[in-house]
Protein backbone atom coordinates (compact mmCIF):
# COMPACT_ATOMS: atom_id res chain seq x y z
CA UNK A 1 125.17 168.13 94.31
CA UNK A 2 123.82 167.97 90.84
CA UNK A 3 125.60 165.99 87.75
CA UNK A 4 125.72 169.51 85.64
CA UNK A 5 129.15 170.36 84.52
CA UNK A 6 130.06 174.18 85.69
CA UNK A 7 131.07 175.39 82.19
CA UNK A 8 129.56 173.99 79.35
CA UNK A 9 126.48 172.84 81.19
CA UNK A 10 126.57 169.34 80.12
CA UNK A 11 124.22 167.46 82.28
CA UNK A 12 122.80 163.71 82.23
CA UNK A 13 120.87 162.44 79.06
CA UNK A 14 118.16 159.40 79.29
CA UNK A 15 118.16 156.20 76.73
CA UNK A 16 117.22 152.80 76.55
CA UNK A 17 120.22 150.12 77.68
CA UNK A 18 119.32 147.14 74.90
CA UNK A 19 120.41 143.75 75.82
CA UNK A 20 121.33 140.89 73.83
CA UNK A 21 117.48 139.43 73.93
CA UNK A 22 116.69 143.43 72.56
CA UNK A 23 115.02 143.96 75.65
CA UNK A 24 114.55 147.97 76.35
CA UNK A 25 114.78 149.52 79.43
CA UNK A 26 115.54 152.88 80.66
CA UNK A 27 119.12 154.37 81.59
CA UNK A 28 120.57 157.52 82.41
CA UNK A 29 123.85 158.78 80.71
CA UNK A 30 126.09 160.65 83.24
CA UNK A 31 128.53 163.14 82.08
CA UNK A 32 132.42 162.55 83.14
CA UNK A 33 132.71 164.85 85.64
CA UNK A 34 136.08 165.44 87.74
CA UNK A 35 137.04 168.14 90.08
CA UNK A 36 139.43 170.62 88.80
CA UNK A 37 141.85 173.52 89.84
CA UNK A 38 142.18 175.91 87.02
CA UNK A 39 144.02 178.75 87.24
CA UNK A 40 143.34 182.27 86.08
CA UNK A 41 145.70 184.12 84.51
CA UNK A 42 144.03 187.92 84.53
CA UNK A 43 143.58 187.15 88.53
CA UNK A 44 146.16 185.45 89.73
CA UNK A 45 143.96 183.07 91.62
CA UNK A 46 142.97 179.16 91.18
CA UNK A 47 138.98 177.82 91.21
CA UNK A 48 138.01 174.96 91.94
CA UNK A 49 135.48 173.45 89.54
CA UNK A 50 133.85 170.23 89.11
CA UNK A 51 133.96 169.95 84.94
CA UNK A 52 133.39 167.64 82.23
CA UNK A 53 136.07 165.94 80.68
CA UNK A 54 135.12 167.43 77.44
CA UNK A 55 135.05 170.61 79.47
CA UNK A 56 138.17 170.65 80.13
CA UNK A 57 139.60 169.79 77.07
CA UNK A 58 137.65 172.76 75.81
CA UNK A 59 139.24 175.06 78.06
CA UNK A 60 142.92 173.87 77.27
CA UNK A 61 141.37 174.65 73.32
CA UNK A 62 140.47 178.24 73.36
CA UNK A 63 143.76 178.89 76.22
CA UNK A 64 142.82 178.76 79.32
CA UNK A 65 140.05 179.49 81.75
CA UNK A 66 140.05 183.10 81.18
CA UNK A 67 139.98 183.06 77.30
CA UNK A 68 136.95 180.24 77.76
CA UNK A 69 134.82 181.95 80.37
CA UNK A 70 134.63 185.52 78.25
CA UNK A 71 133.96 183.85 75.08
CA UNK A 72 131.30 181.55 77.03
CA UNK A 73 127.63 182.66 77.01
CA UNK A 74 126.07 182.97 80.80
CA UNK A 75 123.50 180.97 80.12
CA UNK A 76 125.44 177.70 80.34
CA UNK A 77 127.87 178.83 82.97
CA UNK A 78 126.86 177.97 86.68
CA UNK A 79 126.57 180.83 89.32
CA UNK A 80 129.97 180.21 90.31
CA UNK A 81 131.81 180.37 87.05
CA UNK A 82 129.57 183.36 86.54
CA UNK A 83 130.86 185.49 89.74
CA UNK A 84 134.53 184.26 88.44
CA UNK A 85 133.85 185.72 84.77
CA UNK A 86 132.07 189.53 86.70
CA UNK A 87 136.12 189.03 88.90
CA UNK A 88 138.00 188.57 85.25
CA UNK A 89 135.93 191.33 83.54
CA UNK A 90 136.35 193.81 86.72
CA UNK A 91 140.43 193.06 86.43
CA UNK A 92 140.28 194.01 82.65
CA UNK A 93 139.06 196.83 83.25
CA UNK A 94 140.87 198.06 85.55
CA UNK A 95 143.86 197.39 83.67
């Protein structure tokens, strides 16, 4: 399972760790991911996602996982967050 978060696409970054002696050698920065439940609102239905913690707080920002997944470009969502924004937009429509 890759280290990508499912929403904002946040995945690991490379640097240099520096020690006290300012010796350089290379690290990888992994992103805080946790797995989730979030609920949609439009469907009725929970999803489990494995997120970012900055993710998340993102989501409780713009209110909710519907409001964050329509405003949300689908470039940086994952497949799966993409087949649950096609369910949201279907139940909008039909409604």
């Amino acid at each position: 399972m890759s280290r990508v978060c499912e929403l904002t696409g946040k995945a690991p970054m490379s640097g240099n760790k520096i020690s006290h002696a300012n010796n350089k050698t290379r690290r990888r920065f992994l992103p805080n991911l946790n797995e989730v439940t979030l609920i949609s609102d439009v469907l009725g239905k929970s999803f489990s996602l494995r997120i970012s913690a900055a993710g998340l707080r993102s989501v409780d920002h713009r209110g909710g996982l519907d409001a964050y997944l329509l405003k949300a470009t689908d470039a940086e969502l994952s497949t799966n967050a993409l087949k649950i924004k096609k369910e949201i937009l279907k139940a909008q429509a039909a409604a």
